[in-house]
C-alpha atoms as a PDB file:
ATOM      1  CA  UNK A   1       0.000   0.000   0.000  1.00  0.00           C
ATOM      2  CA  UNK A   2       1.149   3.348  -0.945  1.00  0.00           C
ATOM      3  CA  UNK A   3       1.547   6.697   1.591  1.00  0.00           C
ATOM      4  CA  UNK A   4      -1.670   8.801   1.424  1.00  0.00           C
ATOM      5  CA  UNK A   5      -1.158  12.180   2.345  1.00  0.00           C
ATOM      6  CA  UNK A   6      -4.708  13.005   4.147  1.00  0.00           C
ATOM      7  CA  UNK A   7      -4.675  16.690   2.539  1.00  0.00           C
ATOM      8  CA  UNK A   8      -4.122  15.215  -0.786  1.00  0.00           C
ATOM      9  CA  UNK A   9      -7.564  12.822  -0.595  1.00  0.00           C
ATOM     10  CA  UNK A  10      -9.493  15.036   0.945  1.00  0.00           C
ATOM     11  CA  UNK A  11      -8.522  17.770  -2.627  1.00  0.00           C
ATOM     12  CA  UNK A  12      -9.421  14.289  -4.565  1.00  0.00           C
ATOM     13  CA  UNK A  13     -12.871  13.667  -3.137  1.00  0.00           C
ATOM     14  CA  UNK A  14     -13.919  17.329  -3.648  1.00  0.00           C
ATOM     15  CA  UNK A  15     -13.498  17.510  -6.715  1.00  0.00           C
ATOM     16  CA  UNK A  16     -16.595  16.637  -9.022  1.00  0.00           C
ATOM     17  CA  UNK A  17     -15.209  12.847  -9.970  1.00  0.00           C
ATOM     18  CA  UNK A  18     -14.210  12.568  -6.591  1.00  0.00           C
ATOM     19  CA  UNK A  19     -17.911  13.781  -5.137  1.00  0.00           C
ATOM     20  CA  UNK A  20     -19.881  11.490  -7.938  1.00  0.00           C
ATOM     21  CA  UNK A  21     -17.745   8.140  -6.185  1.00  0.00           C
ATOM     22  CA  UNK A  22     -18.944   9.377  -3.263  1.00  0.00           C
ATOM     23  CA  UNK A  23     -22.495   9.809  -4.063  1.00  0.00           C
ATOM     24  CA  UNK A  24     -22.439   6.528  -5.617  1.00  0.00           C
ATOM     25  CA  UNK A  25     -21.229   4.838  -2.460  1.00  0.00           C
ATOM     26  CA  UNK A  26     -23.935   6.690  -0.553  1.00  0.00           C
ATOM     27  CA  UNK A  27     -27.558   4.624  -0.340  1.00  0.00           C
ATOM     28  CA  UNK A  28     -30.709   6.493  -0.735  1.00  0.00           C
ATOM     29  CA  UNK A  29     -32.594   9.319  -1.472  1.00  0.00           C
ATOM     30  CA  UNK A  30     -30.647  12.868  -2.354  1.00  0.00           C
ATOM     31  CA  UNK A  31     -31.203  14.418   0.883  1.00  0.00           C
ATOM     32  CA  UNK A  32     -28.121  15.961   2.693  1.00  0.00           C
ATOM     33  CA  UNK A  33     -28.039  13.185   5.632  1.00  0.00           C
ATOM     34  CA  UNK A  34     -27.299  10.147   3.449  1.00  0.00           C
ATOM     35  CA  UNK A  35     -25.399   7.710   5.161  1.00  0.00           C
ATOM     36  CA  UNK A  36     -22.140   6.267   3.807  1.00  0.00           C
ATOM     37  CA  UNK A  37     -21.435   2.682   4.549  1.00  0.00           C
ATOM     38  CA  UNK A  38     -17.816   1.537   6.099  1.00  0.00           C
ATOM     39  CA  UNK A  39     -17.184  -1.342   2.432  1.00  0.00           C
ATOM     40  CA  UNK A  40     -17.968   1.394  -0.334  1.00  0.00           C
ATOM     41  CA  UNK A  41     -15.377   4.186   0.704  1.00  0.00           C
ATOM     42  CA  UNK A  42     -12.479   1.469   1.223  1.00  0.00           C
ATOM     43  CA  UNK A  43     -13.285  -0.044  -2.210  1.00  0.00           C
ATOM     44  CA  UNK A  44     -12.850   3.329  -3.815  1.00  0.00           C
ATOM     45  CA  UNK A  45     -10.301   3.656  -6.285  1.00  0.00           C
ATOM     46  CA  UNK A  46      -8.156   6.334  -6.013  1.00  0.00           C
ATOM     47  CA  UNK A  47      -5.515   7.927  -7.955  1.00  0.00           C
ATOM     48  CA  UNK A  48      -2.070   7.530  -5.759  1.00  0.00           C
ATOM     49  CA  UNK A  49       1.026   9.753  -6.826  1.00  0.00           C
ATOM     50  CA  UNK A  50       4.380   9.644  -5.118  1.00  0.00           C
ATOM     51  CA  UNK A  51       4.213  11.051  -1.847  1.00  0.00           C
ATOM     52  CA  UNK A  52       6.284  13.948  -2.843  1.00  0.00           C
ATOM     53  CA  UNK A  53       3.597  14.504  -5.800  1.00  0.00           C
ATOM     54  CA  UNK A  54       0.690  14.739  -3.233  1.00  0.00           C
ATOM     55  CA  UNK A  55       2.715  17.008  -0.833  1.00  0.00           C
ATOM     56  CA  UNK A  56       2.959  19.224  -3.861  1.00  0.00           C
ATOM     57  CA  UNK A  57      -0.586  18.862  -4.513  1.00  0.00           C
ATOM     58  CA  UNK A  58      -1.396  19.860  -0.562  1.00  0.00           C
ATOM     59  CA  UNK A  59       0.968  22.852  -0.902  1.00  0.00           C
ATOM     60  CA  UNK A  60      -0.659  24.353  -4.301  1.00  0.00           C
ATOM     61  CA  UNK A  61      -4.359  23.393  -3.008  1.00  0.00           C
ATOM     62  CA  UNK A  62      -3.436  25.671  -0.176  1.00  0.00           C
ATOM     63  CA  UNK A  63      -1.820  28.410  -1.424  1.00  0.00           C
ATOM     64  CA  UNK A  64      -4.566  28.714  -3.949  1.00  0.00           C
ATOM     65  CA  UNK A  65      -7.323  28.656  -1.408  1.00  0.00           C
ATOM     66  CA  UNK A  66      -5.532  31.134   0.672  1.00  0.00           C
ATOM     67  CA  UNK A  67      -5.502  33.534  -2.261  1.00  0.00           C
ATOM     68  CA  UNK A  68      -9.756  33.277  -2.508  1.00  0.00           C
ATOM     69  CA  UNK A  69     -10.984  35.451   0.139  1.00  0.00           C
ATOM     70  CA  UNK A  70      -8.060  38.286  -1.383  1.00  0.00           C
ATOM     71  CA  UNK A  71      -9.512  38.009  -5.227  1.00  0.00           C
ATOM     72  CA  UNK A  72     -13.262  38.081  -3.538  1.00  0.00           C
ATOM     73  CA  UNK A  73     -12.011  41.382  -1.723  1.00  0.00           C
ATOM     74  CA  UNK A  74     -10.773  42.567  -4.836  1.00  0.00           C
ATOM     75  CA  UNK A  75     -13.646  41.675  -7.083  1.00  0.00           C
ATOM     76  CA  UNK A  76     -16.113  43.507  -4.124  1.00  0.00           C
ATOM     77  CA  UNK A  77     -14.417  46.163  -4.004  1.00  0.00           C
ATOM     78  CA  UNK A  78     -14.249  46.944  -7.809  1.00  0.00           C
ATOM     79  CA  UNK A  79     -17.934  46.064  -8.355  1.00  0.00           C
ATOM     80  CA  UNK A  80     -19.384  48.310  -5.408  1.00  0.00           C
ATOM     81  CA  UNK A  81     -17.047  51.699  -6.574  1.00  0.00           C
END
């Protein structure tokens, strides 16, 4: 088994293929409480990278959502002057 980097597979599973393996692994209806069984998730293929590769990944993934609330500020701010 290959090193996960926790960071890295949580960025996997939000992104829209990563949310659709999720939904399929989640019984029932489309309400926000589904439940998701302990078999489905650990029979979930997932892309692995070398560890260095997802640590990359993390780093990037962060720096990009630390730069979101600064381009809202500046988008706001141009669209109210």
């Amino acid at each position: 088994m290959s090193s996960v980097n926790n960071a890295y597979n949580l960025g996997i599973f939000l992104t829209g293929k990563g949310m659709e393996k999720i939904d399929k692994a989640s019984p029932g209806g489309a309400g926000r409480n589904r439940t998701l069984g302990l078999e489905k998730p650990t029979a979930m293929e997932v892309p692995v990278p070398s560890l260095e590769a997802q640590q990359t990944f993390d780093t990037l993934q962060s720096e990009v959502v630390a730069l979101v609330p600064a381009t809202l500020g500046r988008v706001f701010a141009t669209a109210t002057q």
